[in-house]
C-alpha atoms as a PDB file:
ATOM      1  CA  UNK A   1      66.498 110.869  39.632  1.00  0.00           C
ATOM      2  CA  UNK A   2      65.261 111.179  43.372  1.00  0.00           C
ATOM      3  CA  UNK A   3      62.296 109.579  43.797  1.00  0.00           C
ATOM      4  CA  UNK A   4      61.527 108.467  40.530  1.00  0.00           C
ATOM      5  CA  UNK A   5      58.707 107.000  41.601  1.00  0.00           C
ATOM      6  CA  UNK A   6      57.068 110.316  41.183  1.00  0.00           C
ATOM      7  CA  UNK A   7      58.369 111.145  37.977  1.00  0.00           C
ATOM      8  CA  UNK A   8      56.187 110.220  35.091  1.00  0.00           C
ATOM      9  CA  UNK A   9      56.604 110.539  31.255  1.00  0.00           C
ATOM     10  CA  UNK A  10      54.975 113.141  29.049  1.00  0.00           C
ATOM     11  CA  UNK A  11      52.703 110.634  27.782  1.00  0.00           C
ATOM     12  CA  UNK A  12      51.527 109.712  31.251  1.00  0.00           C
ATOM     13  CA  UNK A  13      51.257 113.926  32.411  1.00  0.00           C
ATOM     14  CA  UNK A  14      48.973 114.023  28.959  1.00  0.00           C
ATOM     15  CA  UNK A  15      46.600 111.036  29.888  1.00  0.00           C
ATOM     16  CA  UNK A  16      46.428 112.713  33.551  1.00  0.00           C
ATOM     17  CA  UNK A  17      44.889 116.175  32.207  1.00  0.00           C
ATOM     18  CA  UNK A  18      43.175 115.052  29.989  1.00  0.00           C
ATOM     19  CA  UNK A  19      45.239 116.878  26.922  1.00  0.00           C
ATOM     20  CA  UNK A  20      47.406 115.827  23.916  1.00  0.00           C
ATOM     21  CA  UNK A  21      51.282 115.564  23.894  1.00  0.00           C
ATOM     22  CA  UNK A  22      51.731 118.823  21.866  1.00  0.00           C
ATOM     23  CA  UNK A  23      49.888 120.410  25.019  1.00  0.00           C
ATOM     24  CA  UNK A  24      52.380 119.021  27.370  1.00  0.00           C
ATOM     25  CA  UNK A  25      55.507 120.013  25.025  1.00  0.00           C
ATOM     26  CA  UNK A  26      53.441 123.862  24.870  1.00  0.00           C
ATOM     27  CA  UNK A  27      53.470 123.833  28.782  1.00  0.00           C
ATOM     28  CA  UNK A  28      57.096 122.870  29.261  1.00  0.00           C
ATOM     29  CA  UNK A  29      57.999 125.466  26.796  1.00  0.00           C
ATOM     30  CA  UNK A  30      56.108 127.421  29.261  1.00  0.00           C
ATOM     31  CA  UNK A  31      58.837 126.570  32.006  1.00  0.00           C
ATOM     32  CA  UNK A  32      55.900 123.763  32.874  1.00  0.00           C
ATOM     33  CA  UNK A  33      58.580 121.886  35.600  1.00  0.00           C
ATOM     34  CA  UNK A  34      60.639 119.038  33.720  1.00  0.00           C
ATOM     35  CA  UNK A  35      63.548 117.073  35.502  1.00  0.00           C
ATOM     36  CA  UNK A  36      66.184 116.601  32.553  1.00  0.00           C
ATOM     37  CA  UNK A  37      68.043 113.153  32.047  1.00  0.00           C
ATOM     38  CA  UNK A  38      71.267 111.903  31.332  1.00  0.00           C
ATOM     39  CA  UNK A  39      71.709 110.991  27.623  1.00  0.00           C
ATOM     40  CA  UNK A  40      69.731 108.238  26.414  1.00  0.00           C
ATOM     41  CA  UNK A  41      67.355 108.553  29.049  1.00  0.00           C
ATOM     42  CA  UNK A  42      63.649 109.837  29.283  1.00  0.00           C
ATOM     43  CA  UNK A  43      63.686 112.673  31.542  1.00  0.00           C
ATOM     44  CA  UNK A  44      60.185 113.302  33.836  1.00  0.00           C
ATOM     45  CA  UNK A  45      57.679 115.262  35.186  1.00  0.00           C
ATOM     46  CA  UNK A  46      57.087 115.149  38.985  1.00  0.00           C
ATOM     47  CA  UNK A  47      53.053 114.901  38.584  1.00  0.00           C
ATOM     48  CA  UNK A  48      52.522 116.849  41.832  1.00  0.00           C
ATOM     49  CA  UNK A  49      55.067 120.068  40.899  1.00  0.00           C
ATOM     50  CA  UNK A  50      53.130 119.642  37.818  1.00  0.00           C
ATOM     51  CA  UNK A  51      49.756 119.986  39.289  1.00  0.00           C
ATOM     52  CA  UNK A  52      51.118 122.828  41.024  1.00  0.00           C
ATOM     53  CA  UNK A  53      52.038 125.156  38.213  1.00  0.00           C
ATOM     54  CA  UNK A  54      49.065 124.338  36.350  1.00  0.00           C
ATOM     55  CA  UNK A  55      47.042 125.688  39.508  1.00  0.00           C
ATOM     56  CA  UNK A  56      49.828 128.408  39.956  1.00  0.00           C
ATOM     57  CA  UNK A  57      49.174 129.442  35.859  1.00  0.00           C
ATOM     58  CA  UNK A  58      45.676 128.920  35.674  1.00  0.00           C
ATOM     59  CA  UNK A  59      44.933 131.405  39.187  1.00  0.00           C
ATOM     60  CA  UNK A  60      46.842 134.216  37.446  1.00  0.00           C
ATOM     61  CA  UNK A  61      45.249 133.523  34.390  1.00  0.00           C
ATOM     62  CA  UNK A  62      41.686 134.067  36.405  1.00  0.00           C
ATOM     63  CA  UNK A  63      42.602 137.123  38.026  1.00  0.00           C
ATOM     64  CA  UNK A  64      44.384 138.448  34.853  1.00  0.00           C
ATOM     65  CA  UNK A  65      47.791 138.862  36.249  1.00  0.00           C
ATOM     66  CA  UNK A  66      50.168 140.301  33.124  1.00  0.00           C
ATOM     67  CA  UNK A  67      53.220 140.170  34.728  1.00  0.00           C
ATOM     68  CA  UNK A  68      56.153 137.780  33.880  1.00  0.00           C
ATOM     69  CA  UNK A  69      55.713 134.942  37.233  1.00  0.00           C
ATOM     70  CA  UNK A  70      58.909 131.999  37.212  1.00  0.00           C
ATOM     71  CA  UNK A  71      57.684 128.795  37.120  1.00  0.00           C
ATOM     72  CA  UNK A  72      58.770 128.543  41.107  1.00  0.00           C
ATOM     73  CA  UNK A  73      56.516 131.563  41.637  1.00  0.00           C
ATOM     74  CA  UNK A  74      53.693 129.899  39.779  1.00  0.00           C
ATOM     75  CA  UNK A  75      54.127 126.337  41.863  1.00  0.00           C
ATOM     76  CA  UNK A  76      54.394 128.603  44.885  1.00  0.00           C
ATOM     77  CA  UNK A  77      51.153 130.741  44.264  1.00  0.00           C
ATOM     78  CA  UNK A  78      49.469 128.027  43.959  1.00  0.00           C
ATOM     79  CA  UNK A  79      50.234 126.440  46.893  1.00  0.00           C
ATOM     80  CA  UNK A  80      49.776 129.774  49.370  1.00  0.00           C
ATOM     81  CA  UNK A  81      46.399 130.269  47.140  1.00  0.00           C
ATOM     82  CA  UNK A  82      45.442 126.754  48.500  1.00  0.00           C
ATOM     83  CA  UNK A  83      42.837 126.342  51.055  1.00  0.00           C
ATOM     84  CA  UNK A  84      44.543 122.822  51.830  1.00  0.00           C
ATOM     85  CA  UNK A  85      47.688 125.149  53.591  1.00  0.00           C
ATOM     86  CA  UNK A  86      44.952 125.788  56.146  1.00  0.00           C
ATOM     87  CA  UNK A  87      44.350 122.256  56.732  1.00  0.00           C
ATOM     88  CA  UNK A  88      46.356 119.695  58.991  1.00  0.00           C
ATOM     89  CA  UNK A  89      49.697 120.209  56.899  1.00  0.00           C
ATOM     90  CA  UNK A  90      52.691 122.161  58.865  1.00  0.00           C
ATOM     91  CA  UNK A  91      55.633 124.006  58.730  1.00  0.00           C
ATOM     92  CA  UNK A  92      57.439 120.442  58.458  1.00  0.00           C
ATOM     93  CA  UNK A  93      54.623 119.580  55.349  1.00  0.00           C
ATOM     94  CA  UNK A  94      55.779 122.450  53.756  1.00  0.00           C
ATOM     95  CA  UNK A  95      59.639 122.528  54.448  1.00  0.00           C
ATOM     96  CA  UNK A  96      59.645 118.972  52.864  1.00  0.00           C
ATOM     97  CA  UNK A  97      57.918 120.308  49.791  1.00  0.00           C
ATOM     98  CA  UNK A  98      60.209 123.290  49.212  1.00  0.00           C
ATOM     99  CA  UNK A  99      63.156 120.967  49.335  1.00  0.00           C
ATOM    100  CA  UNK A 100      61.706 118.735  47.074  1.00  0.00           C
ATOM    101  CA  UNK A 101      62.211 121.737  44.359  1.00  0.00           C
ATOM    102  CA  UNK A 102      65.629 121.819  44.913  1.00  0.00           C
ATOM    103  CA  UNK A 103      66.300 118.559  42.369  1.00  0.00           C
ATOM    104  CA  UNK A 104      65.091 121.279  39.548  1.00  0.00           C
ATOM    105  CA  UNK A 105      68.802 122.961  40.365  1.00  0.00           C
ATOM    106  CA  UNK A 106      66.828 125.761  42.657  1.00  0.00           C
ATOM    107  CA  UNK A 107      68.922 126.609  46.062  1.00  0.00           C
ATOM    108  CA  UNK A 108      66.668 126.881  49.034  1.00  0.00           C
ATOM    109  CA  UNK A 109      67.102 130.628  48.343  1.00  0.00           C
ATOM    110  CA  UNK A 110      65.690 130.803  45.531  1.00  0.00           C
ATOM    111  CA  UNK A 111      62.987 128.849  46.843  1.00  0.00           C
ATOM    112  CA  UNK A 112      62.458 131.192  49.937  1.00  0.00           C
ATOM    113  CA  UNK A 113      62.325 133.929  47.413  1.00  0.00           C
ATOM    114  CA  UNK A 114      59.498 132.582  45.482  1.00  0.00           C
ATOM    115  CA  UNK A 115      57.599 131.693  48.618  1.00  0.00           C
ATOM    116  CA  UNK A 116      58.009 134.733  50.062  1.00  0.00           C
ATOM    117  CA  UNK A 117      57.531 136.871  46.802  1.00  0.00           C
ATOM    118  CA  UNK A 118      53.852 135.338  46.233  1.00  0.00           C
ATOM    119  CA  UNK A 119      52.571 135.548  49.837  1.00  0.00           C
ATOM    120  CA  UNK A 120      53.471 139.333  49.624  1.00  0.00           C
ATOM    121  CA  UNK A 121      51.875 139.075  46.088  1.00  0.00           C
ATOM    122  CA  UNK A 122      48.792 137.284  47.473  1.00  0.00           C
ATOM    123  CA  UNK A 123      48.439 139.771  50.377  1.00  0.00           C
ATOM    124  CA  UNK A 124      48.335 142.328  48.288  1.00  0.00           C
ATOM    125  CA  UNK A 125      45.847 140.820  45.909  1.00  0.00           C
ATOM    126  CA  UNK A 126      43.540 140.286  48.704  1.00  0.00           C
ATOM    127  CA  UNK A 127      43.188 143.122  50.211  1.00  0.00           C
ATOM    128  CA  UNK A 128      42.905 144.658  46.561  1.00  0.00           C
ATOM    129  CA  UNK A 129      40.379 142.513  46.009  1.00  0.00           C
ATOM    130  CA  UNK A 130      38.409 143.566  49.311  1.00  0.00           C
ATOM    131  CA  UNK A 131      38.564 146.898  48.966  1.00  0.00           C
ATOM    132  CA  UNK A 132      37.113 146.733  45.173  1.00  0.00           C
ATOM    133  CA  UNK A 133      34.464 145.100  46.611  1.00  0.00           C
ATOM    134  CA  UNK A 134      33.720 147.573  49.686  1.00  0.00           C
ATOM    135  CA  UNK A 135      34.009 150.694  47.432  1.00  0.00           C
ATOM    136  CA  UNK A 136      31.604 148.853  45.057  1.00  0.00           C
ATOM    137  CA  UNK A 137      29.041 148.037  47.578  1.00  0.00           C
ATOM    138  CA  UNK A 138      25.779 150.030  47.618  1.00  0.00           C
ATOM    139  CA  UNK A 139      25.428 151.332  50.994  1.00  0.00           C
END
C-alpha cells in the first residue's frame, strides 16, 4: 500500500468516530473509501479520504440532496464545501490530494470529473440557496 502509514484498520476508523464496527462495515457498503489487500492481508482505510466522505455524505444529507453522488463526488464535495480551501492551501495542496485518490484505481480523469462535477453542483446550490432566501425576505 502507498503510504501505509495512513491507512488504518476498521477497528481503528470505529474508535476514531466514535461508532461500532457494524457502522464502519454499513459505510463501506456505502462505497465509504476502502483500499483492498492482497490475500491474507488486512486491507485499510486512509483516515483522511475517510473523513472526507463522511463530510461529503453528511452535507448532502443536510441539504437533502436525493440524487445518487459516487463516493469521489462525496470526498470531493466535501472538500470544495470546505472553508479550509480558502485558507493557505494551493493549487499544489490540492493537486497532491487528488492524486492521492488515484491508489483507489481512479485515473486523474475521473478525478477531474468529480471535482469539477461538485463545484458546478455547489455553484448551483448556492446561488439556489440565495435566491430562496431573497424571495423569502420581507421587504
Amino acid at each position: 500500500m502507498k503510504d501505509k502509514v495512513f491507512f488504518v484498520s476498521q477497528q481503528e476508523v470505529a474508535e476514531h468516530f466514535g461508532v461500532n464496527r457494524t457502522t464502519i462495515r454499513a459505510w463501506t457498503k456505502q462505497g465509504m473509501p476502502y483500499l483492498e489487500a492482497d490475500r491474507g492481508k488486512p486491507g485499510g482505510y486512509h483516515i483522511g479520504h475517510v473523513m472526507w466522505w463522511c463530510m461529503g455524505k453528511d452535507r448532502f444529507e443536510e441539504i437533502g440532496h436525493e440524487g445518487k453522488t459516487s463516493t469521489l463526488e462525496k470526498i470531493m464535495f466535501a472538500r470544495l464545501a470546505s472553508s479550509e480551501l480558502n485558507g493557505a492551501y494551493g493549487e499544489e495542496f490540492e493537486r497532491k490530494f487528488d492524486d492521492d485518490l488515484l491508489i483507489y484505481g481512479y485515473s486523474p480523469e475521473d478525478v477531474n470529473m468529480a471535482r469539477n462535477k461538485m463545484a458546478g453542483f455547489l455553484a448551483g446550490w448556492s446561488h439556489a440557496v440565495a435566491f430562496r432566501r431573497k424571495i423569502n425576505t420581507p421587504t
